[in-house]
PDB file of N, CA and C in Angstrom:
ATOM      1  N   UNK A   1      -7.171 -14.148 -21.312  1.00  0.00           N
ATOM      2  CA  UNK A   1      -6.804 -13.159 -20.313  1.00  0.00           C
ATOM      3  C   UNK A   1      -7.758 -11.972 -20.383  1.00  0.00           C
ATOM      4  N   UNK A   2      -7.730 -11.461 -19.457  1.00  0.00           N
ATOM      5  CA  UNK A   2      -8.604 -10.338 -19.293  1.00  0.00           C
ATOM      6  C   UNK A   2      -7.609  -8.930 -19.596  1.00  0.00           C
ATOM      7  N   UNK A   3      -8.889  -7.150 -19.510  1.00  0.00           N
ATOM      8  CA  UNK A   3      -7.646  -6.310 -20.121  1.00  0.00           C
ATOM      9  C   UNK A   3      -7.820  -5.053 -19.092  1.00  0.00           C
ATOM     10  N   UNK A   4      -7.438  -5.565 -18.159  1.00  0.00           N
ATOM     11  CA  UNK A   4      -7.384  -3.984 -16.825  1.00  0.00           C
ATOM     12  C   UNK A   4      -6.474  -4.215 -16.306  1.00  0.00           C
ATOM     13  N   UNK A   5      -6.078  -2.904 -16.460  1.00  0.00           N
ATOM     14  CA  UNK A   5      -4.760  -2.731 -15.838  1.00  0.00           C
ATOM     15  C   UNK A   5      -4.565  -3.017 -14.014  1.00  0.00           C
ATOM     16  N   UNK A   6      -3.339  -3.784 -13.981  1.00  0.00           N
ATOM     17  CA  UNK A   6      -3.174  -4.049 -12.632  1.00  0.00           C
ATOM     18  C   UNK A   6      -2.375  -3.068 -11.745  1.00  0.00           C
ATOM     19  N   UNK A   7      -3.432  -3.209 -10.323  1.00  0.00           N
ATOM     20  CA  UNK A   7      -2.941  -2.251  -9.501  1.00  0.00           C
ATOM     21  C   UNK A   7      -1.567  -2.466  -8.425  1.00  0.00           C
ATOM     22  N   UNK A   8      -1.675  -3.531  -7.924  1.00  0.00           N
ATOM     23  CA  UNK A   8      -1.135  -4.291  -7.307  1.00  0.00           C
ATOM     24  C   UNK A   8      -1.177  -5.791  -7.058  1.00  0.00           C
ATOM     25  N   UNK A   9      -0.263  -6.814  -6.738  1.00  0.00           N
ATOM     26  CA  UNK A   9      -0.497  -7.995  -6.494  1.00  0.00           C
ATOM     27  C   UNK A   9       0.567  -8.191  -5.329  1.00  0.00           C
ATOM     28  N   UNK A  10      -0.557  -9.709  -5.178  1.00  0.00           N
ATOM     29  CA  UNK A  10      -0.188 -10.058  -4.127  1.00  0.00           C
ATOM     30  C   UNK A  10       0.196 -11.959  -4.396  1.00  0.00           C
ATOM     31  N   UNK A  11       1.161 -12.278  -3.265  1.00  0.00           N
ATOM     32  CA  UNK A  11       1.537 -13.843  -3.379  1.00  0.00           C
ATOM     33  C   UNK A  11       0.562 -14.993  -2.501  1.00  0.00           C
ATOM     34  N   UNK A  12       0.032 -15.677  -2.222  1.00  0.00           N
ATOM     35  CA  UNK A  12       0.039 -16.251  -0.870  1.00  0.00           C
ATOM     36  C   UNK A  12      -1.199 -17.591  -0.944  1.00  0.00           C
ATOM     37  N   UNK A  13      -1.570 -17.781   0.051  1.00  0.00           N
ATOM     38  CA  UNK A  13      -2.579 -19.208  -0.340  1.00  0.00           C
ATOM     39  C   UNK A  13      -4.037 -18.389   0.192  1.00  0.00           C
ATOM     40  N   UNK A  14      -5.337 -18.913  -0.636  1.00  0.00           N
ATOM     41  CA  UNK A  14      -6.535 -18.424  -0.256  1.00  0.00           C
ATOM     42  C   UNK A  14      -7.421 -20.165  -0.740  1.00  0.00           C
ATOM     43  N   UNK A  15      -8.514 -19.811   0.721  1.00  0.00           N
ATOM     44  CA  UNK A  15      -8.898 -20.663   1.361  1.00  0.00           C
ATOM     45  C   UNK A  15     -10.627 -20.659   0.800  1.00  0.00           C
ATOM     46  N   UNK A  16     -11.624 -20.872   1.301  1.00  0.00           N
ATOM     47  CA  UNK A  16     -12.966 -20.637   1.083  1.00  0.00           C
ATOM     48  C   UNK A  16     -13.592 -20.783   2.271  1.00  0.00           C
ATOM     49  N   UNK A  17     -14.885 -20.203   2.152  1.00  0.00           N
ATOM     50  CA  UNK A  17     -15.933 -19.743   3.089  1.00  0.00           C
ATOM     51  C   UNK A  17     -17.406 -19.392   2.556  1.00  0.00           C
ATOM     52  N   UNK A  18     -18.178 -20.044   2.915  1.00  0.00           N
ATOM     53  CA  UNK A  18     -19.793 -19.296   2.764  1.00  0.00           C
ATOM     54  C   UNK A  18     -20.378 -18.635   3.572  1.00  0.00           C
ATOM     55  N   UNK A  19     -20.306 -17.382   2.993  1.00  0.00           N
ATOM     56  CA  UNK A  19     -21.343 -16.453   3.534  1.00  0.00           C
ATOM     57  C   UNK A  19     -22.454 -15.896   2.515  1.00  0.00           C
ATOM     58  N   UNK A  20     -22.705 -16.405   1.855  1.00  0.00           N
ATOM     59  CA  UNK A  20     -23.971 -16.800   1.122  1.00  0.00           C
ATOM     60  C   UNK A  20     -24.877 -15.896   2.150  1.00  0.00           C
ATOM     61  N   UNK A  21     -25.340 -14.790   1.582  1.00  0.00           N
ATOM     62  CA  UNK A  21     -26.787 -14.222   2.387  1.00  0.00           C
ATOM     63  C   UNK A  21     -26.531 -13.447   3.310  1.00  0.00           C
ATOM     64  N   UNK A  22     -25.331 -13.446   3.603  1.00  0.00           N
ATOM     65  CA  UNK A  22     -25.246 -12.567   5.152  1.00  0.00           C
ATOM     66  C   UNK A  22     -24.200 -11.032   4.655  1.00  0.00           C
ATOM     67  N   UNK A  23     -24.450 -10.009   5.558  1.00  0.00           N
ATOM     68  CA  UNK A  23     -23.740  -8.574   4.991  1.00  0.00           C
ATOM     69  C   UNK A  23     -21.913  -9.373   5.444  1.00  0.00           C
ATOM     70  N   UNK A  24     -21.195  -8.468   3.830  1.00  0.00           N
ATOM     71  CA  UNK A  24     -19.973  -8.623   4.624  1.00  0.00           C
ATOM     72  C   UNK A  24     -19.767  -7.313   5.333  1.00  0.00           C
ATOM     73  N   UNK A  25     -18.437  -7.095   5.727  1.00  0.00           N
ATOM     74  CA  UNK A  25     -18.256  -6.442   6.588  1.00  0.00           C
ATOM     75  C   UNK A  25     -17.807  -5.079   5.693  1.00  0.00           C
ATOM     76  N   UNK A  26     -18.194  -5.011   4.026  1.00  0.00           N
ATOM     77  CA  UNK A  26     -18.379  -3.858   3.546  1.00  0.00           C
ATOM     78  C   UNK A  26     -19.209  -3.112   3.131  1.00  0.00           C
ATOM     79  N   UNK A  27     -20.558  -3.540   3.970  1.00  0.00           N
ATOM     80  CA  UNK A  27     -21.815  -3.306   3.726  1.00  0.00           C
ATOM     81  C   UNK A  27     -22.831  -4.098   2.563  1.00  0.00           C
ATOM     82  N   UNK A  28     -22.381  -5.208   2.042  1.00  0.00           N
ATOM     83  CA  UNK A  28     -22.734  -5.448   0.825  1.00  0.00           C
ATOM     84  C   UNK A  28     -23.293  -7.338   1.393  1.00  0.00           C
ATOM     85  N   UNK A  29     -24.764  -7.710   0.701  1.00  0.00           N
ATOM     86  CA  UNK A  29     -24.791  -8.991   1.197  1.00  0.00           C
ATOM     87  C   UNK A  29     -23.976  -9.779   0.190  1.00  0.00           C
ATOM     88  N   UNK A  30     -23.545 -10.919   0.853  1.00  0.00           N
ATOM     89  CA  UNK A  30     -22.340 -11.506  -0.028  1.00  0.00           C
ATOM     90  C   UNK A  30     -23.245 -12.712  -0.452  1.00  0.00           C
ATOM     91  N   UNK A  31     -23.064 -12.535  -2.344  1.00  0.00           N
ATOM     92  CA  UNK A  31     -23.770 -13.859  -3.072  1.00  0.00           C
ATOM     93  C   UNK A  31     -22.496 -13.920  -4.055  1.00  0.00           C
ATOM     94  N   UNK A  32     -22.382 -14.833  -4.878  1.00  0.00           N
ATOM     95  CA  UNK A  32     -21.791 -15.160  -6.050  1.00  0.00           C
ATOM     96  C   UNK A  32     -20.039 -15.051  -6.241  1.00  0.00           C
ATOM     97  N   UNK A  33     -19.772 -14.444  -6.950  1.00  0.00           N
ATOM     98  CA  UNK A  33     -18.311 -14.433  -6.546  1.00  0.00           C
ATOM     99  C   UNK A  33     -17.171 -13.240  -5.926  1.00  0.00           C
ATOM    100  N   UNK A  34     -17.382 -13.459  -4.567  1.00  0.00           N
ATOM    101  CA  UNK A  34     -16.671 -12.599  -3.910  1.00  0.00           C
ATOM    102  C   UNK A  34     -15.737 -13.089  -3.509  1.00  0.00           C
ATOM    103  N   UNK A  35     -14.453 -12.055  -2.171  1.00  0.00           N
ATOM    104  CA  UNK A  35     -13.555 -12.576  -1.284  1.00  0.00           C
ATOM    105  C   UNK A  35     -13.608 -11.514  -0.037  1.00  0.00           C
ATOM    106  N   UNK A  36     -12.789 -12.005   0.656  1.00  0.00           N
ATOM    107  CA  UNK A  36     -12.549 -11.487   2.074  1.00  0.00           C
ATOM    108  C   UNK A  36     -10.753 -11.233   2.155  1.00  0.00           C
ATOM    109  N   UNK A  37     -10.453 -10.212   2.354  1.00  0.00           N
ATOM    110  CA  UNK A  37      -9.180  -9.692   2.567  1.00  0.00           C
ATOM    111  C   UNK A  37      -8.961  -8.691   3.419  1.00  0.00           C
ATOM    112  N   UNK A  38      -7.856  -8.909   3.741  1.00  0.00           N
ATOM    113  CA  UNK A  38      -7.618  -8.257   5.049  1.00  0.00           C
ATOM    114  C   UNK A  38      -6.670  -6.610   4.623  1.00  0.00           C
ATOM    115  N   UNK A  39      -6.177  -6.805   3.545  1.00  0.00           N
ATOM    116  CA  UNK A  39      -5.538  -5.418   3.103  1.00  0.00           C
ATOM    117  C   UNK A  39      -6.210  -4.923   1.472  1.00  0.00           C
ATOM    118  N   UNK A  40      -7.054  -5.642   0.985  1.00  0.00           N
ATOM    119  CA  UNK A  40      -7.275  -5.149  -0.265  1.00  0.00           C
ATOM    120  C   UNK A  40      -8.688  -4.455   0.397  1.00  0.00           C
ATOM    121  N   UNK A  41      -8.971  -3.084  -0.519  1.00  0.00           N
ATOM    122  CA  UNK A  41     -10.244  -2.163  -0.274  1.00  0.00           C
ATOM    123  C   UNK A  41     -11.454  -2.741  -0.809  1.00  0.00           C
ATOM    124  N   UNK A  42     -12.319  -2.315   0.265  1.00  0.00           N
ATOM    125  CA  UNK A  42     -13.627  -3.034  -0.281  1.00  0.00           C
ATOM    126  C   UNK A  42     -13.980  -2.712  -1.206  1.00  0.00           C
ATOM    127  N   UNK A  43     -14.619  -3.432  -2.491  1.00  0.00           N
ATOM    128  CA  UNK A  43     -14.960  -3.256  -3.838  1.00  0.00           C
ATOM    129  C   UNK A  43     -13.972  -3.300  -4.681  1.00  0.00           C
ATOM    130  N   UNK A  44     -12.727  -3.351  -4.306  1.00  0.00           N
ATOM    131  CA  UNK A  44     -12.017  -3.392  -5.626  1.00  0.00           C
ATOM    132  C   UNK A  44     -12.155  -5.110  -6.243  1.00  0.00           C
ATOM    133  N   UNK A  45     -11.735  -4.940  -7.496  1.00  0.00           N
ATOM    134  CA  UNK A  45     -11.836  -5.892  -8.243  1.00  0.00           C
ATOM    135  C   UNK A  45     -10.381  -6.531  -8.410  1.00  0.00           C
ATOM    136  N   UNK A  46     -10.607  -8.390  -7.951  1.00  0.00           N
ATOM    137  CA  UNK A  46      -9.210  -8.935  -7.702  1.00  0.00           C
ATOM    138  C   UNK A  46      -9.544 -10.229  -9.200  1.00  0.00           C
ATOM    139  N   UNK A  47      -8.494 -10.292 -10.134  1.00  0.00           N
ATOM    140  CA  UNK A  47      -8.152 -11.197 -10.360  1.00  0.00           C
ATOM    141  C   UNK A  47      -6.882 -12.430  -9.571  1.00  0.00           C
ATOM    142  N   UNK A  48      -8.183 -13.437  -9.087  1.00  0.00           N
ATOM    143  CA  UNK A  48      -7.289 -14.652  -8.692  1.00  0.00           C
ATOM    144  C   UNK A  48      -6.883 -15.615  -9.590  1.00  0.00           C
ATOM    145  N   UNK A  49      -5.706 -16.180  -9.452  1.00  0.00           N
ATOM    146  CA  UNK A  49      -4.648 -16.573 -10.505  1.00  0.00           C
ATOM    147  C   UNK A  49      -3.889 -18.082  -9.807  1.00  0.00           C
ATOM    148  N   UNK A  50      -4.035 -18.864 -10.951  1.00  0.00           N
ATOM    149  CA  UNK A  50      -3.384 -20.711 -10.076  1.00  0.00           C
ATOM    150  C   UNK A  50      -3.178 -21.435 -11.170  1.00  0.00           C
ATOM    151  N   UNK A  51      -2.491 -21.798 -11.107  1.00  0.00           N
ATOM    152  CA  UNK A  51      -2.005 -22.828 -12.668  1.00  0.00           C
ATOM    153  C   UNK A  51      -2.899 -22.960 -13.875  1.00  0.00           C
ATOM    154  N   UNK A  52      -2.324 -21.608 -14.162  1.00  0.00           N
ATOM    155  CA  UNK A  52      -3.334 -21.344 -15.434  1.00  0.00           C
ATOM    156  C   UNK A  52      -4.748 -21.076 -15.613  1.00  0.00           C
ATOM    157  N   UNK A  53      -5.185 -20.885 -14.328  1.00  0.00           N
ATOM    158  CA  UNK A  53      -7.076 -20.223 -14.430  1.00  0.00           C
ATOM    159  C   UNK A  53      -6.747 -19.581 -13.617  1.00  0.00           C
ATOM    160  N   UNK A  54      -8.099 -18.417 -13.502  1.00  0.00           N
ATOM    161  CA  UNK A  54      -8.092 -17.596 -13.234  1.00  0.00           C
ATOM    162  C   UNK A  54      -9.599 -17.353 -13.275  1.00  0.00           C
ATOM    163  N   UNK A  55     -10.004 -16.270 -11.954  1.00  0.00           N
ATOM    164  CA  UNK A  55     -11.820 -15.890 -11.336  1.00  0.00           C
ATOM    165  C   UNK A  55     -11.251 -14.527 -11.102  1.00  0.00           C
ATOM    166  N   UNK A  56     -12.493 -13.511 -11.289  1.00  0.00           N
ATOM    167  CA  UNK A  56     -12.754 -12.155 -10.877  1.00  0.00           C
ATOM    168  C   UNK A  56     -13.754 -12.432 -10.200  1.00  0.00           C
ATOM    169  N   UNK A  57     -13.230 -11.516  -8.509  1.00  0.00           N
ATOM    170  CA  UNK A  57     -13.950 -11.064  -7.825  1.00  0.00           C
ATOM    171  C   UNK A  57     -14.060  -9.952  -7.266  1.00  0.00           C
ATOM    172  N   UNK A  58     -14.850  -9.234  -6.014  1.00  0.00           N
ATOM    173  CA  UNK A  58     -14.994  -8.198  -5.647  1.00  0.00           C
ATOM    174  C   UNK A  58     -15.036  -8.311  -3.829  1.00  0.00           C
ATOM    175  N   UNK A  59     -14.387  -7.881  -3.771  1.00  0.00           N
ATOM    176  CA  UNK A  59     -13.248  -7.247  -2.307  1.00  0.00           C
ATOM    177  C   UNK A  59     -14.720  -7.235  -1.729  1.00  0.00           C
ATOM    178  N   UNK A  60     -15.820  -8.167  -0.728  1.00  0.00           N
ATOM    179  CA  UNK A  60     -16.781  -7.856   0.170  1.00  0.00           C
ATOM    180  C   UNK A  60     -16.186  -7.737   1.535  1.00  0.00           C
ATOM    181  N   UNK A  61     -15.484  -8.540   1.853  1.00  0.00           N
ATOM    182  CA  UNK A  61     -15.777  -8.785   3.242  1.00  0.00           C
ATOM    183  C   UNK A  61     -14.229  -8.917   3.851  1.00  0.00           C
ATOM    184  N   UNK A  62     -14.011  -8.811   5.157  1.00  0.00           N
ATOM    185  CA  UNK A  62     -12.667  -8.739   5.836  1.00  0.00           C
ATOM    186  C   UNK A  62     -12.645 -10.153   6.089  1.00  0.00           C
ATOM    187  N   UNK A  63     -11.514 -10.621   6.271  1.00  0.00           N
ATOM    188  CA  UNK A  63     -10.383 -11.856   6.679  1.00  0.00           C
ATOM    189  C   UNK A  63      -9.463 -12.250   5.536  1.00  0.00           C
ATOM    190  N   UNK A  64      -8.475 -13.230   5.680  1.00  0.00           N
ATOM    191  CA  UNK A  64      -8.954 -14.336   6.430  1.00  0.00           C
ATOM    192  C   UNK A  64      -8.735 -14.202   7.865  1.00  0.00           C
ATOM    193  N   UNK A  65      -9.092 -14.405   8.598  1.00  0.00           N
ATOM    194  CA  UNK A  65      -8.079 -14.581   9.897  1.00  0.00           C
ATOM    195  C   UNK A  65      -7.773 -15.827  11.023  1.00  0.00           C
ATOM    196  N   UNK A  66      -6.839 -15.998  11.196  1.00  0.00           N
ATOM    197  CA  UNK A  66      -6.196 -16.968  11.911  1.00  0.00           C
ATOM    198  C   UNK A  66      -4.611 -17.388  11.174  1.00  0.00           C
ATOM    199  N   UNK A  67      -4.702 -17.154  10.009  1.00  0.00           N
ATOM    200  CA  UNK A  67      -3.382 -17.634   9.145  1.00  0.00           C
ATOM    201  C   UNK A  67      -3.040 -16.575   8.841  1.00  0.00           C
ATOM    202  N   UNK A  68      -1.209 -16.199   8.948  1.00  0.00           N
ATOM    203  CA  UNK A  68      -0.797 -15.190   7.708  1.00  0.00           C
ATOM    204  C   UNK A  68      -0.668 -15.858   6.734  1.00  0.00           C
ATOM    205  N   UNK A  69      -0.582 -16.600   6.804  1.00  0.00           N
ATOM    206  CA  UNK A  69      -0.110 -17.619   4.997  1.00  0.00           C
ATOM    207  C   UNK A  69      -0.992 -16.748   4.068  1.00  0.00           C
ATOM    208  N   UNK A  70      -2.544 -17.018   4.394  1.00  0.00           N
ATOM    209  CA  UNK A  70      -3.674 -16.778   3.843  1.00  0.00           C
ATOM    210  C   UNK A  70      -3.853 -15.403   3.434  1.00  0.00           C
ATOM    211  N   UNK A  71      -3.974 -15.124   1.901  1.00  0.00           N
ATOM    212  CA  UNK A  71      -4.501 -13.637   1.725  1.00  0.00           C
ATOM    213  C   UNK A  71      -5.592 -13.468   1.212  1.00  0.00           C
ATOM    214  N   UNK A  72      -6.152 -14.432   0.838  1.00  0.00           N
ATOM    215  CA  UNK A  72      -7.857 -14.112   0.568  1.00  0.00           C
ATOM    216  C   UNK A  72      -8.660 -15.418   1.250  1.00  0.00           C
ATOM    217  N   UNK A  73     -10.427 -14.703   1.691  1.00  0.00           N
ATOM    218  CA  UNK A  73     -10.651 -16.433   2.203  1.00  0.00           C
ATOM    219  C   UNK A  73     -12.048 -15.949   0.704  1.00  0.00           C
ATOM    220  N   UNK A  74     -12.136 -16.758  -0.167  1.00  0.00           N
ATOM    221  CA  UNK A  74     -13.012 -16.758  -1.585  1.00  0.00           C
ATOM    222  C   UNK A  74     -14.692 -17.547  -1.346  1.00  0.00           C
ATOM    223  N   UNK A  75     -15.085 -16.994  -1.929  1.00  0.00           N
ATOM    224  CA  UNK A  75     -16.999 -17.765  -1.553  1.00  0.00           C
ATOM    225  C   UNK A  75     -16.455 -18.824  -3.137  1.00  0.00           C
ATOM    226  N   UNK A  76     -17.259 -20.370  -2.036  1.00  0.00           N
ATOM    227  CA  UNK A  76     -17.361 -21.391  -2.839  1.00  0.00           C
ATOM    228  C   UNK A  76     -17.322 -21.472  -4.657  1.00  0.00           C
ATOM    229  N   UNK A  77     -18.130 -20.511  -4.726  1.00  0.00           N
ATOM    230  CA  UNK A  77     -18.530 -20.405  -6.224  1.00  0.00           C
ATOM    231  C   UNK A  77     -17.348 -20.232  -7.154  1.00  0.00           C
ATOM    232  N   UNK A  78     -16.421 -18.871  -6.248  1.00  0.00           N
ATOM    233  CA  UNK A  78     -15.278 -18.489  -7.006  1.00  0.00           C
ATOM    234  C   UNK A  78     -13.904 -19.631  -6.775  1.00  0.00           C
ATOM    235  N   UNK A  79     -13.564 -20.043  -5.724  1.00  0.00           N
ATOM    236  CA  UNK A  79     -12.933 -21.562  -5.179  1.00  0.00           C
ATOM    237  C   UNK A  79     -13.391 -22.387  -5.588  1.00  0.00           C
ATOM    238  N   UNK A  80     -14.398 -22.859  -6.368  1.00  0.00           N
ATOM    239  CA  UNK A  80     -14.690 -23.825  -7.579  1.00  0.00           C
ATOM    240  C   UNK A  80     -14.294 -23.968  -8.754  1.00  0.00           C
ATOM    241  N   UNK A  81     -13.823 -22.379  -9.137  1.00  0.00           N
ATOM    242  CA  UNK A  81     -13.323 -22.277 -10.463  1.00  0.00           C
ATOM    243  C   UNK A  81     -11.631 -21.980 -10.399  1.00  0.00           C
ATOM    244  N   UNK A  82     -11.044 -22.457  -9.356  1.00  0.00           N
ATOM    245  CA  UNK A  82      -9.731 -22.993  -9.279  1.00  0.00           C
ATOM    246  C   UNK A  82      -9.625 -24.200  -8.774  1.00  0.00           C
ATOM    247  N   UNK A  83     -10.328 -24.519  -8.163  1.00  0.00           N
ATOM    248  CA  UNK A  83      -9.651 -25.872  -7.516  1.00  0.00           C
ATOM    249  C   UNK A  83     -11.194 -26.592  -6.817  1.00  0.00           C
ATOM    250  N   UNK A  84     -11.401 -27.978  -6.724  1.00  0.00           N
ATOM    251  CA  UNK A  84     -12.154 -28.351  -6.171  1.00  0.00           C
ATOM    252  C   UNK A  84     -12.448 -28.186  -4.237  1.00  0.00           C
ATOM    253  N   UNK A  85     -13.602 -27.856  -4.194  1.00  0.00           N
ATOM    254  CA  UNK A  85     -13.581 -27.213  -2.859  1.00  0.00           C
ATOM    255  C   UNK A  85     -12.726 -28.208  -1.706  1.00  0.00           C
ATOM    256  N   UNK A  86     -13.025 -29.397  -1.893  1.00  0.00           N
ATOM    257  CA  UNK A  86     -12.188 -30.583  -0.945  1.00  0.00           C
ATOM    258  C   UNK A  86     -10.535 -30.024  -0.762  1.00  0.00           C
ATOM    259  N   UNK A  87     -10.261 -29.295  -1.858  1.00  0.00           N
ATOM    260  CA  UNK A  87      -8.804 -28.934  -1.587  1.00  0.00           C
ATOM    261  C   UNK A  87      -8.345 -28.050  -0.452  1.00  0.00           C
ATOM    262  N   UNK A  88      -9.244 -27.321  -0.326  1.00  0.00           N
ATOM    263  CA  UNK A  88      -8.990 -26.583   0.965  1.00  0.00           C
ATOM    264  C   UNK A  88      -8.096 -25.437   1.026  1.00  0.00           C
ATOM    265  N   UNK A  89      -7.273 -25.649   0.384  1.00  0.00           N
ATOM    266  CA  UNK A  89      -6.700 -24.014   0.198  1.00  0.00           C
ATOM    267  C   UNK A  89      -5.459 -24.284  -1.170  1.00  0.00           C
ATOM    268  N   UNK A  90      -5.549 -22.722  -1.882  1.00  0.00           N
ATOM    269  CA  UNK A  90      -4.925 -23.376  -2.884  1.00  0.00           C
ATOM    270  C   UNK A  90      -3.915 -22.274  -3.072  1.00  0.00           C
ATOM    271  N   UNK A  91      -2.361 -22.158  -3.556  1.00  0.00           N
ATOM    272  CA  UNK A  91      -1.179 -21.215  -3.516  1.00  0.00           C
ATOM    273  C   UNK A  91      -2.088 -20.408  -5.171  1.00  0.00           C
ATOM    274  N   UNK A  92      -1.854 -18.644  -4.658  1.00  0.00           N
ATOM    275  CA  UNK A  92      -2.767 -17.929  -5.413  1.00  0.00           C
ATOM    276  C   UNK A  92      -2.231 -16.676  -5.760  1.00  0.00           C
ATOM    277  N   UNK A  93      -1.932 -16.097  -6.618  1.00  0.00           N
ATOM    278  CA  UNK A  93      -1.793 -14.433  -7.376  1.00  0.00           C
ATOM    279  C   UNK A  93      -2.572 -13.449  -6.972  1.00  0.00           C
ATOM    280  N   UNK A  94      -3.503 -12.890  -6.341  1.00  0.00           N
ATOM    281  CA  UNK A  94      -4.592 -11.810  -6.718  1.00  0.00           C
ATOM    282  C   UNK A  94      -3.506 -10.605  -6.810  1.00  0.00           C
ATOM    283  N   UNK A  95      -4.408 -10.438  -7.884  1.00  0.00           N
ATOM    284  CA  UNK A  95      -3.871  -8.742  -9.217  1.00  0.00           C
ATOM    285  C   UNK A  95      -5.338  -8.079  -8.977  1.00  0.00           C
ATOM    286  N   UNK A  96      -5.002  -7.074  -7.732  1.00  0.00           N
ATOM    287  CA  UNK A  96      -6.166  -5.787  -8.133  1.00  0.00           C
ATOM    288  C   UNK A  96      -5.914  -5.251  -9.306  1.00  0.00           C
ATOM    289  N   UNK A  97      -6.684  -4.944  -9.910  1.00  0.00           N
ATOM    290  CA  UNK A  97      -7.266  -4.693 -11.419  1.00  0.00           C
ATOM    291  C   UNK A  97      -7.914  -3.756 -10.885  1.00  0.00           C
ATOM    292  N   UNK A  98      -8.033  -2.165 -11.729  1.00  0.00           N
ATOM    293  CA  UNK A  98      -8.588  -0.966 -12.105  1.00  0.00           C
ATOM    294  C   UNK A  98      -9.797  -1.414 -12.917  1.00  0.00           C
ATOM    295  N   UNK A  99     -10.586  -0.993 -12.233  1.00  0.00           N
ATOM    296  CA  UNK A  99     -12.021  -1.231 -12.858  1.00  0.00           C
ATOM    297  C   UNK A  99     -12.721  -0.062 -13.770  1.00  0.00           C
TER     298      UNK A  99
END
C-alpha cells in the first residue's frame, strides 16, 4: 500500500482510452499513466483500486463521457495494470490522495 492521505473517493466502473501525444484538456500532453474525469481536479493524484491492485495516476484530461456508470476513462498503460485491456471496463475505487 501506498502512504497519502486520502482526500476523497469515489465508487464506479473506469474504462480506457489513448491519447498518447495529444494535450489533455488540462493543458498537459498525455503520456504514461494518466486519467480523464469528469469531477476530480486536474493534477490531482488518484489511486485506482480493483481486487487487490492498485495504479497511481494524475487527473489530465476531462471525461468519460457518454456513461454515468463511468468515473474515470484511464490511458492503456495504467488499465493494464488492473485488468487486461480486452476487458473493457473494470468496477473501480479512485482515492484522491494528497500529494
Amino acid at each position: 500500500m501506498h502512504f497519502h492521505r486520502a482526500i476523497s473517493t469515489q465508487s464506479g466502473q473506469a474504462s480506457w482510452y489513448n491519447g498518447d501525444g495529444m494535450r489533455g484538456a488540462c493543458g498537459k500532453t498525455l503520456h504514461g499513466l494518466y486519467a480523464a474525469s469528469r469531477t476530480l481536479p486536474c493534477g490531482a493524484l488518484v489511486s485506482v483500486r480493483t481486487n487487490g491492485k492498485y495504479v497511481l495516476v494524475h487527473i489530465l484530461d476531462r471525461g468519460p463521457f457518454g456513461s454515468s456508470s463511468r468515473i474515470l476513462d484511464l490511458s492503456p498503460k495504467a488499465f493494464r495494470w488492473l485488468a487486461p485491456l480486452g476487458a473493457g471496463v473494470v468496477s473501480v475505487k479512485a482515492v484522491r490522495l494528497r500529494q
